[in-house]
PDB file of N, CA and C in Angstrom:
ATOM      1  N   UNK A   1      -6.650  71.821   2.735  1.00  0.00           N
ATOM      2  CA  UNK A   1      -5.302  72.051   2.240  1.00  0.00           C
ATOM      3  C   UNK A   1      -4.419  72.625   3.352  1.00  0.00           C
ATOM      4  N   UNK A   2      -5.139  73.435   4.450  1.00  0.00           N
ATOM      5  CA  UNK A   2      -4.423  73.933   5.303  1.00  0.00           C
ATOM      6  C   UNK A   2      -3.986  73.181   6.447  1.00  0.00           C
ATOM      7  N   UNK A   3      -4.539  72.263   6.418  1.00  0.00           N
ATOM      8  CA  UNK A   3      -4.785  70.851   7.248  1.00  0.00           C
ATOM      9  C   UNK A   3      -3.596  70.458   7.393  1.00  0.00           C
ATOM     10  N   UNK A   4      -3.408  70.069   5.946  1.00  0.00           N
ATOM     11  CA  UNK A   4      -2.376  69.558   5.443  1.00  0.00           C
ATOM     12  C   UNK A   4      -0.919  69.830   5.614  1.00  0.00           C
ATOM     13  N   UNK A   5      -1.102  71.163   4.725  1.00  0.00           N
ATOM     14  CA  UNK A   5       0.208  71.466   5.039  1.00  0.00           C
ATOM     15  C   UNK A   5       0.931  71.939   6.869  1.00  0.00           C
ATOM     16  N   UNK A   6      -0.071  71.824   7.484  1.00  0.00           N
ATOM     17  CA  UNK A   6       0.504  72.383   8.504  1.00  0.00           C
ATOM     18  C   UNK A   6       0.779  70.681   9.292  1.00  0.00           C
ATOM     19  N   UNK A   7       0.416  69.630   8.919  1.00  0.00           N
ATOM     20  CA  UNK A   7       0.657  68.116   9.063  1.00  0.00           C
ATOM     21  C   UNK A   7       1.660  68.137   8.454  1.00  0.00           C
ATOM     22  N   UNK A   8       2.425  68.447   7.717  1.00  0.00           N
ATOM     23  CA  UNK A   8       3.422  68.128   7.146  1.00  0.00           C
ATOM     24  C   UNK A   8       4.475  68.571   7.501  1.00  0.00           C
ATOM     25  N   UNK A   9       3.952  70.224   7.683  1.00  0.00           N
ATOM     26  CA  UNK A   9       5.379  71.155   8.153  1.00  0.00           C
ATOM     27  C   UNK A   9       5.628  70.417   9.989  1.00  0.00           C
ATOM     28  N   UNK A  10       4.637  70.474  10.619  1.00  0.00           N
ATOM     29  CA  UNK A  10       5.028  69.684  11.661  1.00  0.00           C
ATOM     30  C   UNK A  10       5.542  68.466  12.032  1.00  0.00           C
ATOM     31  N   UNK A  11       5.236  67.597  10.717  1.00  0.00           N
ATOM     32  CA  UNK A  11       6.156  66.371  10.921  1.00  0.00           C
ATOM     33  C   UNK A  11       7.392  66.642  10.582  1.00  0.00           C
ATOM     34  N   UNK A  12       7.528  67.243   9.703  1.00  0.00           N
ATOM     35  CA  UNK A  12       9.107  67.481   8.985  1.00  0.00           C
ATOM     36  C   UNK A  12       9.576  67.691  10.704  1.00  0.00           C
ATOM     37  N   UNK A  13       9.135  68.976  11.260  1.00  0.00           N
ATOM     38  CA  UNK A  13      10.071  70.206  12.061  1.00  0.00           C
ATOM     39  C   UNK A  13      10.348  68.907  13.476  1.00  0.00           C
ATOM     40  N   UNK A  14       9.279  67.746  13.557  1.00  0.00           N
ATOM     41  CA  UNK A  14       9.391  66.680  14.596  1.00  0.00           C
ATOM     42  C   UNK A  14      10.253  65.618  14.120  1.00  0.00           C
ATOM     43  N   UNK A  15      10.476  65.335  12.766  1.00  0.00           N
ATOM     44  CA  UNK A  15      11.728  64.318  12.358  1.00  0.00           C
ATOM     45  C   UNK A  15      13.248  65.016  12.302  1.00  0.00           C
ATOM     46  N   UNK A  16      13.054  66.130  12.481  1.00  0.00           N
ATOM     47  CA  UNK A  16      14.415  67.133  11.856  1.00  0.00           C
ATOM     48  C   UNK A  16      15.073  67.416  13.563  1.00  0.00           C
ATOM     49  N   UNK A  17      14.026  67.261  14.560  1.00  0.00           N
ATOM     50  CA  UNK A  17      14.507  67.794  15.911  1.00  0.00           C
ATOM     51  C   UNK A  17      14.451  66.218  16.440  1.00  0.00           C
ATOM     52  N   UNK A  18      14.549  65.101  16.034  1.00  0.00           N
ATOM     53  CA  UNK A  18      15.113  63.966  16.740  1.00  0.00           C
ATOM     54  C   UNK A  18      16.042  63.248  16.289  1.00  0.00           C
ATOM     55  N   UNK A  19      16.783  63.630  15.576  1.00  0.00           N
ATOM     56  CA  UNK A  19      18.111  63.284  14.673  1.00  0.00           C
ATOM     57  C   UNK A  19      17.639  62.601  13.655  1.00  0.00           C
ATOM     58  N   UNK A  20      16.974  62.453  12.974  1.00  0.00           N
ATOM     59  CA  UNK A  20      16.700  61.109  11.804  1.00  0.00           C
ATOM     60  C   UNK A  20      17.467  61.446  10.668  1.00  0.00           C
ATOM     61  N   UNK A  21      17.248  63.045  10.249  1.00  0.00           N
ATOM     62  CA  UNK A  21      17.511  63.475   9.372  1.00  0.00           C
ATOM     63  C   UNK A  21      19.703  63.571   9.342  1.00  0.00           C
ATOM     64  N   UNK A  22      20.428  64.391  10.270  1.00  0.00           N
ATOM     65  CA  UNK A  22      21.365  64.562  10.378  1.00  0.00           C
ATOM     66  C   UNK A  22      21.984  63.463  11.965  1.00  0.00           C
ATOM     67  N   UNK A  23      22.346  63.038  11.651  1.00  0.00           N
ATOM     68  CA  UNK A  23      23.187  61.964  12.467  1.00  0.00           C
ATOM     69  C   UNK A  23      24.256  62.685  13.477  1.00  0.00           C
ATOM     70  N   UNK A  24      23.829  62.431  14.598  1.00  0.00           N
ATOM     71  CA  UNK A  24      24.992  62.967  16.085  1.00  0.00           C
ATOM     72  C   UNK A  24      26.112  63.310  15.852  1.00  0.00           C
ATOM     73  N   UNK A  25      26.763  61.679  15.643  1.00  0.00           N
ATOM     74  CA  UNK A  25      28.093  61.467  15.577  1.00  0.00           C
ATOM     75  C   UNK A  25      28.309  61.111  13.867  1.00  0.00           C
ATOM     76  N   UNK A  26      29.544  61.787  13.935  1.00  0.00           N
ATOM     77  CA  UNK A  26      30.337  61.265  12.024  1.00  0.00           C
ATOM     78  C   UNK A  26      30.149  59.483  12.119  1.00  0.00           C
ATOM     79  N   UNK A  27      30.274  59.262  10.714  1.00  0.00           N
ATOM     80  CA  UNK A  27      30.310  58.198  10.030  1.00  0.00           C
ATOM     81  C   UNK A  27      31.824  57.424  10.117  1.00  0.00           C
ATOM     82  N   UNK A  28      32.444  58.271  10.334  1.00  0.00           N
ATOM     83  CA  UNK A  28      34.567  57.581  10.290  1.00  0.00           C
ATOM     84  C   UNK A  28      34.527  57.002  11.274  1.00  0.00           C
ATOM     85  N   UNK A  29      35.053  55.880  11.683  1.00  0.00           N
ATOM     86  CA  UNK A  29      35.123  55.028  13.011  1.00  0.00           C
ATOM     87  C   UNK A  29      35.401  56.186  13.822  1.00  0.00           C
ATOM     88  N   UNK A  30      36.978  56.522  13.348  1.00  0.00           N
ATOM     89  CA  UNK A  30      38.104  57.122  14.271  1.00  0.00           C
ATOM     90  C   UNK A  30      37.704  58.208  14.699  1.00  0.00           C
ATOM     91  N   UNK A  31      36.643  58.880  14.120  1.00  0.00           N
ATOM     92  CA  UNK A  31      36.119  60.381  14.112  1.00  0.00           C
ATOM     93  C   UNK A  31      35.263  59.957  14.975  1.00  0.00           C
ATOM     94  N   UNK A  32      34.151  59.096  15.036  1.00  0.00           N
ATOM     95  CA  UNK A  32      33.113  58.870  15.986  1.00  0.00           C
ATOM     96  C   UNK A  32      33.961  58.467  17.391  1.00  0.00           C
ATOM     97  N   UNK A  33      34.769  57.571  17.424  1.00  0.00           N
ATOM     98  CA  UNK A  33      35.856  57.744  18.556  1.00  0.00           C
ATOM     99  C   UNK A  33      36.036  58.573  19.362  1.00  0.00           C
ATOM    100  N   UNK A  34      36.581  59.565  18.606  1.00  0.00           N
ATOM    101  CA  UNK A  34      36.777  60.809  19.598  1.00  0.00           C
ATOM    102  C   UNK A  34      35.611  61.332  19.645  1.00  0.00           C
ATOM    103  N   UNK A  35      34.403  61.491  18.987  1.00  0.00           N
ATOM    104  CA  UNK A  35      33.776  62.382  19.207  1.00  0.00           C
ATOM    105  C   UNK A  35      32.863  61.797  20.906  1.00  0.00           C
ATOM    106  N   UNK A  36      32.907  60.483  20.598  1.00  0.00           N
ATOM    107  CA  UNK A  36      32.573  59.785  22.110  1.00  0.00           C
ATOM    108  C   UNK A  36      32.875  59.732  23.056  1.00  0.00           C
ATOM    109  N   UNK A  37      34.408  59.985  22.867  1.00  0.00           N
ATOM    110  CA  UNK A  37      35.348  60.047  24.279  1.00  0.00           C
ATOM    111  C   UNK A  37      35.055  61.436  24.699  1.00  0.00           C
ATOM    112  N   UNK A  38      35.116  62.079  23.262  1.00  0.00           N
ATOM    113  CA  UNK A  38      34.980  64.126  24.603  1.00  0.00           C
ATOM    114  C   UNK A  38      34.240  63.747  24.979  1.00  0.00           C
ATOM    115  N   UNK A  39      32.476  62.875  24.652  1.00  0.00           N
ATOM    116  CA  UNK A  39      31.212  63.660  25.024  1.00  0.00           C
ATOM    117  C   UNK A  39      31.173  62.915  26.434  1.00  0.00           C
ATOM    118  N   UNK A  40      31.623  61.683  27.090  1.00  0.00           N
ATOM    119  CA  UNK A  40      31.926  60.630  28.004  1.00  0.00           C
ATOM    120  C   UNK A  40      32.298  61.595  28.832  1.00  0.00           C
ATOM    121  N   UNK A  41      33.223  62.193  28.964  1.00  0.00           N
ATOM    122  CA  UNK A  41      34.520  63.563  29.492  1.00  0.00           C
ATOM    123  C   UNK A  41      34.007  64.762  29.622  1.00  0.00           C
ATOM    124  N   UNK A  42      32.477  65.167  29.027  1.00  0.00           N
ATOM    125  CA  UNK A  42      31.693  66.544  29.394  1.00  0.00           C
ATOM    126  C   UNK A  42      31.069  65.510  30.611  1.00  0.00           C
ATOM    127  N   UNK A  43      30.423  64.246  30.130  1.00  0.00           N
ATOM    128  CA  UNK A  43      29.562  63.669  31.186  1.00  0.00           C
ATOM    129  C   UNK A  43      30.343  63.876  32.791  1.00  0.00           C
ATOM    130  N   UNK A  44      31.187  63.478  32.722  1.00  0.00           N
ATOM    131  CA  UNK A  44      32.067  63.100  34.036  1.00  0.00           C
ATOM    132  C   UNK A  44      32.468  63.911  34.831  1.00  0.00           C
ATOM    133  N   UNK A  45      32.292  65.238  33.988  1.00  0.00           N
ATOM    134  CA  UNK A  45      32.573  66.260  34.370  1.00  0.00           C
ATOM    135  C   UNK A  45      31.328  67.120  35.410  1.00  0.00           C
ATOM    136  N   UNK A  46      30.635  66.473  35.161  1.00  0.00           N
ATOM    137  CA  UNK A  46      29.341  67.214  35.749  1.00  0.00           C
ATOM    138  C   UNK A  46      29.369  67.227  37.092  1.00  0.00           C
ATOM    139  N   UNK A  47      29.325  65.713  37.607  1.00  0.00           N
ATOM    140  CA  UNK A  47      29.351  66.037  39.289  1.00  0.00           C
ATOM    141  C   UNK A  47      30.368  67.223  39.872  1.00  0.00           C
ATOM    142  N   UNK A  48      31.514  67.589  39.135  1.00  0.00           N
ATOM    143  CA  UNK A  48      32.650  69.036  39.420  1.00  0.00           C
ATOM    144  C   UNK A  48      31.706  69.955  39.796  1.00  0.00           C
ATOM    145  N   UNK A  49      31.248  70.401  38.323  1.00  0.00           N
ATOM    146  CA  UNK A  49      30.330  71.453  38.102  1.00  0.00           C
ATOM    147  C   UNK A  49      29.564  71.810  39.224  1.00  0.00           C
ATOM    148  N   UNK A  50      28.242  70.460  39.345  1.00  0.00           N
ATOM    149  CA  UNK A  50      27.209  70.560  40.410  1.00  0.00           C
ATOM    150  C   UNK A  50      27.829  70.759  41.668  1.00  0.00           C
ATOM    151  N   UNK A  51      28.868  70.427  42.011  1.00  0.00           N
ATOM    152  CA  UNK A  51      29.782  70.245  43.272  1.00  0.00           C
ATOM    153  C   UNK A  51      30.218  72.041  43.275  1.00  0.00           C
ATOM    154  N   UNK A  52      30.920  72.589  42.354  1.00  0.00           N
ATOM    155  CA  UNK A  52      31.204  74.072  42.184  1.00  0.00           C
ATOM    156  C   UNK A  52      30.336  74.942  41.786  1.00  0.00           C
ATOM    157  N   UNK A  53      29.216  74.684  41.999  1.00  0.00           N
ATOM    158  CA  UNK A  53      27.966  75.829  41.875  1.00  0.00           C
ATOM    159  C   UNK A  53      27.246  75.778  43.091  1.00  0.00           C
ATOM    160  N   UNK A  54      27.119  74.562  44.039  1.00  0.00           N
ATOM    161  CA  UNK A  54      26.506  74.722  45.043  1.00  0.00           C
ATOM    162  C   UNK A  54      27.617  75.205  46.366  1.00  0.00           C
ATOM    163  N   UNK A  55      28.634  74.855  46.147  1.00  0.00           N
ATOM    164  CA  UNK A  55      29.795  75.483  46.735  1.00  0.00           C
ATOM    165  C   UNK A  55      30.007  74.298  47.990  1.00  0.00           C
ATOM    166  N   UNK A  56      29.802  72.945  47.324  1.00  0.00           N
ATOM    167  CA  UNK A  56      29.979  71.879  47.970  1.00  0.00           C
ATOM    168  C   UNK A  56      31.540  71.577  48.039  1.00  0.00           C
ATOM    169  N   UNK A  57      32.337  72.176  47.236  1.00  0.00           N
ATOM    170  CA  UNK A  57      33.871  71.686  47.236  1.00  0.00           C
ATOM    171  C   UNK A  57      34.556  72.683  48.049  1.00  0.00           C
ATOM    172  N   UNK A  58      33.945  73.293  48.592  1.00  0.00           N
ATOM    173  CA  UNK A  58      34.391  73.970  49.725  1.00  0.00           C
ATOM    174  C   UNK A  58      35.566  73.419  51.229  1.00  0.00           C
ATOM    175  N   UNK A  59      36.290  73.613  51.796  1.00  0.00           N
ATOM    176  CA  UNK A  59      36.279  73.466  52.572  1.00  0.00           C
ATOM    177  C   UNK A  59      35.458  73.179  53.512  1.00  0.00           C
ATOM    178  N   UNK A  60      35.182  72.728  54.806  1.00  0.00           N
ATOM    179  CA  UNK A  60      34.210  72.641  56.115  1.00  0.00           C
ATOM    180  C   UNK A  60      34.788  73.217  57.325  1.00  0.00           C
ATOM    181  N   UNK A  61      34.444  74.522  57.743  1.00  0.00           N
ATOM    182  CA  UNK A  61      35.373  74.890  59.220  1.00  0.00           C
ATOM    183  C   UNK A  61      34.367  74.302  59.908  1.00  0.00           C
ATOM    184  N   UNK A  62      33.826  73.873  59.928  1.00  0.00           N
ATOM    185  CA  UNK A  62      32.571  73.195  61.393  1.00  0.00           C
ATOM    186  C   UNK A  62      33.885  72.022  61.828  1.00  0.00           C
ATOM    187  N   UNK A  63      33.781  72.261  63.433  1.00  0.00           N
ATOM    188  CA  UNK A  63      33.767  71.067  64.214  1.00  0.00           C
ATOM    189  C   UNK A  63      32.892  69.838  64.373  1.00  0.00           C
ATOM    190  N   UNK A  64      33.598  68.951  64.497  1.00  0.00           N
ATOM    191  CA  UNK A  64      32.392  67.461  64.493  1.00  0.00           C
ATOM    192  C   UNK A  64      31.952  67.624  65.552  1.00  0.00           C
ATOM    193  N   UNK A  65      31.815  68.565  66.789  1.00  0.00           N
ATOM    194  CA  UNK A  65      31.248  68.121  67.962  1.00  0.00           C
ATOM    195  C   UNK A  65      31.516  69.636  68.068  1.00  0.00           C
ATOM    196  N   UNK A  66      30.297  69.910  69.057  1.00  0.00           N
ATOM    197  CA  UNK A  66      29.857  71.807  69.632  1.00  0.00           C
ATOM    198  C   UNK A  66      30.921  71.535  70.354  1.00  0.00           C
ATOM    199  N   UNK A  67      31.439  72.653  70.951  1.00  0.00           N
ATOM    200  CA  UNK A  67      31.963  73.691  71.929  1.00  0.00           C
ATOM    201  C   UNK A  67      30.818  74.754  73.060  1.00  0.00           C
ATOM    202  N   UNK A  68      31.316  74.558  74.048  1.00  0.00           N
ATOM    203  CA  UNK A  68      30.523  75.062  74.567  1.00  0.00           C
ATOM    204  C   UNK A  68      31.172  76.891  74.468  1.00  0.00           C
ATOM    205  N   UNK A  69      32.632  77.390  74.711  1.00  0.00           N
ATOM    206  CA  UNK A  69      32.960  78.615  74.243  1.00  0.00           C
ATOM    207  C   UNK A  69      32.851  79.579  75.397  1.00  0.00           C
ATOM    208  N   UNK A  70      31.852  79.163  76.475  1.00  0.00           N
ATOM    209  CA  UNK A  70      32.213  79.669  77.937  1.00  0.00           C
ATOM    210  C   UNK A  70      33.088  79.182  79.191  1.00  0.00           C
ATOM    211  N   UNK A  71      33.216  79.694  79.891  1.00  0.00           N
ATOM    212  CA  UNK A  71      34.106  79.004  81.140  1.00  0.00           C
ATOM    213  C   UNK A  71      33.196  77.827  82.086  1.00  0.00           C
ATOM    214  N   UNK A  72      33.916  77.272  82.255  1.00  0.00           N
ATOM    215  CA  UNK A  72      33.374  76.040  82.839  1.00  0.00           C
ATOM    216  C   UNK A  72      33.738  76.177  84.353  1.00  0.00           C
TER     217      UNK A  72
END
């Protein structure tokens, strides 16, 4: 019996955490619409992000070519 129920409670808790049960996006065209376009618009947004956390959007003071910086 304990078998069991713990087969069960685990299938439930594995159908309930891959959407089967509650659906992503609404059912209204127009509503699923937008709800696609924000989520498109978080996507796109990411390379920013990754770009502003590694501190890649930085400026570059490096020269393309050394200096030597002594007298010649």
């Amino acid at each position: 019996m304990r078998k069991l129920i713990l087969a069960l409670s685990l299938g439930f808790v594995l159908s309930a955490s891959s959407g089967c049960i509650l659906p992503a996006y609404s059912g209204d065209p127009a509503r699923r619409t937008q709800q696609l376009i924000f989520t498109s618009e978080d996507f796109r947004t990411i390379l920013d992000e990754w770009e502003r956390i590694w501190m890649l959007d930085h400026p570059d003071h490096m020269k393309p070519y050394r200096t030597h910086g002594g007298l010649i």
